[in-house]
Protein backbone atom coordinates (compact mmCIF):
# COMPACT_ATOMS: atom_id res chain seq x y z
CA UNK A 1 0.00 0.00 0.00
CA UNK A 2 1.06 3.31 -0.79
CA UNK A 3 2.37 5.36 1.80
CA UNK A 4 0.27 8.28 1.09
CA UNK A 5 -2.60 6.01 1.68
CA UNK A 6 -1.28 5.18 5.05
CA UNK A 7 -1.03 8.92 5.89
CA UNK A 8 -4.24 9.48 4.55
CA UNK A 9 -5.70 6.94 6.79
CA UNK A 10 -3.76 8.13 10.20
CA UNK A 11 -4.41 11.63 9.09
CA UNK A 12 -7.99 11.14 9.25
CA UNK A 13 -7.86 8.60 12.82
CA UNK A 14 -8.26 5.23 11.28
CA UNK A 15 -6.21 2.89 13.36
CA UNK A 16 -3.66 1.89 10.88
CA UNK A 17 -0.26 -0.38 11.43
CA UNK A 18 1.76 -0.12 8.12
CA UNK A 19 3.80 -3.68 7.13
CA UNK A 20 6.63 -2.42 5.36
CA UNK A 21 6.93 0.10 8.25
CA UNK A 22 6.63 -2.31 11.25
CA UNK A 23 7.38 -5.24 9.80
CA UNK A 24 8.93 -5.27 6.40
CA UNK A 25 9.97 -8.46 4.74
CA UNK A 26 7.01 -10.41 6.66
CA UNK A 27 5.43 -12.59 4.00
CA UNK A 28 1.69 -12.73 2.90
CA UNK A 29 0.75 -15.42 4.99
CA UNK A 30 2.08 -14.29 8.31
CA UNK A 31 0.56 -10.55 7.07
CA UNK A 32 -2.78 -11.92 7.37
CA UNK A 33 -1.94 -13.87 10.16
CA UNK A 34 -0.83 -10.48 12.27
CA UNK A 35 -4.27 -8.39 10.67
CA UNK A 36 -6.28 -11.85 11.73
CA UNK A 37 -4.93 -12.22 15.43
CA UNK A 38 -5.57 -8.16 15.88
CA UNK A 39 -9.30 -8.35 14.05
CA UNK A 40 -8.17 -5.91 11.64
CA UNK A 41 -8.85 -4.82 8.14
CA UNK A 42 -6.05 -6.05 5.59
CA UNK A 43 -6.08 -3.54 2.90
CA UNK A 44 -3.68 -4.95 -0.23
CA UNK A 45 -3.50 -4.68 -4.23
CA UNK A 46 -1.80 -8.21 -4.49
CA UNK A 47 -4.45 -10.73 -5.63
CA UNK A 48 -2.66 -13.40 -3.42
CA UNK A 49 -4.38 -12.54 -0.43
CA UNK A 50 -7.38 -14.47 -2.00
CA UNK A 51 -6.34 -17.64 -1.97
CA UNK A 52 -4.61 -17.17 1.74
CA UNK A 53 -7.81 -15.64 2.87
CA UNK A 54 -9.70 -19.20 2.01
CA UNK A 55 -7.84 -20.84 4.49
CA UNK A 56 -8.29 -18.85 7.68
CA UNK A 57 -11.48 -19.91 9.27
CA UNK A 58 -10.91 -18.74 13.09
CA UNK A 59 -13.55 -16.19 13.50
CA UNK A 60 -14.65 -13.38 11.09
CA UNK A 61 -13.96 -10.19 12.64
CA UNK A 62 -11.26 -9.32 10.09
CA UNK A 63 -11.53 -8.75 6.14
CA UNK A 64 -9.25 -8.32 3.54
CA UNK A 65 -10.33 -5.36 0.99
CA UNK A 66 -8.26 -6.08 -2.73
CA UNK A 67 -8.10 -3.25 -5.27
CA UNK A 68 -8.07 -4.37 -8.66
CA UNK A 69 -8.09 -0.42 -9.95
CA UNK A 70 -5.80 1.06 -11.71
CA UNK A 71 -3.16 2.88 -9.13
CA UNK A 72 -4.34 7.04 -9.08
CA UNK A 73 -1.71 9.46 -9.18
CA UNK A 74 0.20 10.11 -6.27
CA UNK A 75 -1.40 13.17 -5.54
CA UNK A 76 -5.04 11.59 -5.53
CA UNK A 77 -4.03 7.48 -4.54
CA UNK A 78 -4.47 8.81 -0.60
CA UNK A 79 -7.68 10.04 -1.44
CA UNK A 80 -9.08 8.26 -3.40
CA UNK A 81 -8.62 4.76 -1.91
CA UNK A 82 -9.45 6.41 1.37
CA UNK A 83 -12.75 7.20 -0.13
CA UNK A 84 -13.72 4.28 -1.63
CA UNK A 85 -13.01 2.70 1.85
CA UNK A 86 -14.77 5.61 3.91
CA UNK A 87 -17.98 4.71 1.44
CA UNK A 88 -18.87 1.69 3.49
CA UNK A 89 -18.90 0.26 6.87
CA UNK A 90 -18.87 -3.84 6.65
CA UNK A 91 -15.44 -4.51 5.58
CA UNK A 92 -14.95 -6.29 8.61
CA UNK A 93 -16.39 -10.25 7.68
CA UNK A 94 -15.34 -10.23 4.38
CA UNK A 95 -13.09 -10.82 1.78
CA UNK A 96 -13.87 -7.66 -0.92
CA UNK A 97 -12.57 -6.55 -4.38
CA UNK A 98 -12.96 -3.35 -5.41
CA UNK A 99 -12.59 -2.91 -9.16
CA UNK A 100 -13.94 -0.01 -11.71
CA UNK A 101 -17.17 0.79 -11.07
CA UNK A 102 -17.85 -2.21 -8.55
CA UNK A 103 -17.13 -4.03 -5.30
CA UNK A 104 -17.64 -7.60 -4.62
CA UNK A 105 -17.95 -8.77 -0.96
CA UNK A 106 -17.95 -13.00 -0.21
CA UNK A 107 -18.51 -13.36 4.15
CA UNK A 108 -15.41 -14.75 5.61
CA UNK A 109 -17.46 -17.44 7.58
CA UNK A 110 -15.36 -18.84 10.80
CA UNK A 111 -15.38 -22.60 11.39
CA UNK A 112 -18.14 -24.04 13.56
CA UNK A 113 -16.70 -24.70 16.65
């Protein structure tokens, strides 16, 4: 993620922790992991994240959001992702693409116990 999304996000209070700032060189798996295990939102353009999402099951108070949009300008990429993710409130419980013109959300269902 862009680090003028990340400043984007802080500037405007999300709660944001920034991988290649706190933890570069972690790979995808344990980057879920981390945004699992703290019930946060994993925000990512890599398309990998799909197929690692499929096989954590533990609860669902975490979501992954994927942009499959073409990378705005660094002037506007702060803004403009922040609003797409400011436009809704149930990230959290699901895996969701965002592409031109569209988002698609699939619930992250947890494993019965």
């Amino acid at each position: 993620m862009p680090e003028a999304v990340v400043q984007a996000l802080t500037n405007a209070d999300h709660d944001v922790e920034w991988v290649r700032l706190n933890s570069p060189g972690m790979v995808d798996a344990e980057v879920l992991a981390w945004a699992i295990q703290d019930d946060r939102v994993l925000l990512t353009f890599d398309k990998d994240f799909g197929d690692i999402a499929r096989t954590y099951r533990q609860s669902d108070a975490w979501g992954v959001i994927l942009f499959r949009i073409s990378m705005p300008s660094i002037a506007q990429v702060g803004p403009a992702i922040m609003a797409l993710i400011d436009a809704r409130d149930d990230w959290i419980g699901h895996f969701s693409v965002i592409e031109p013109g569209r988002i698609r959300m699939r619930a992250i269902a947890a494993s019965p116990s």
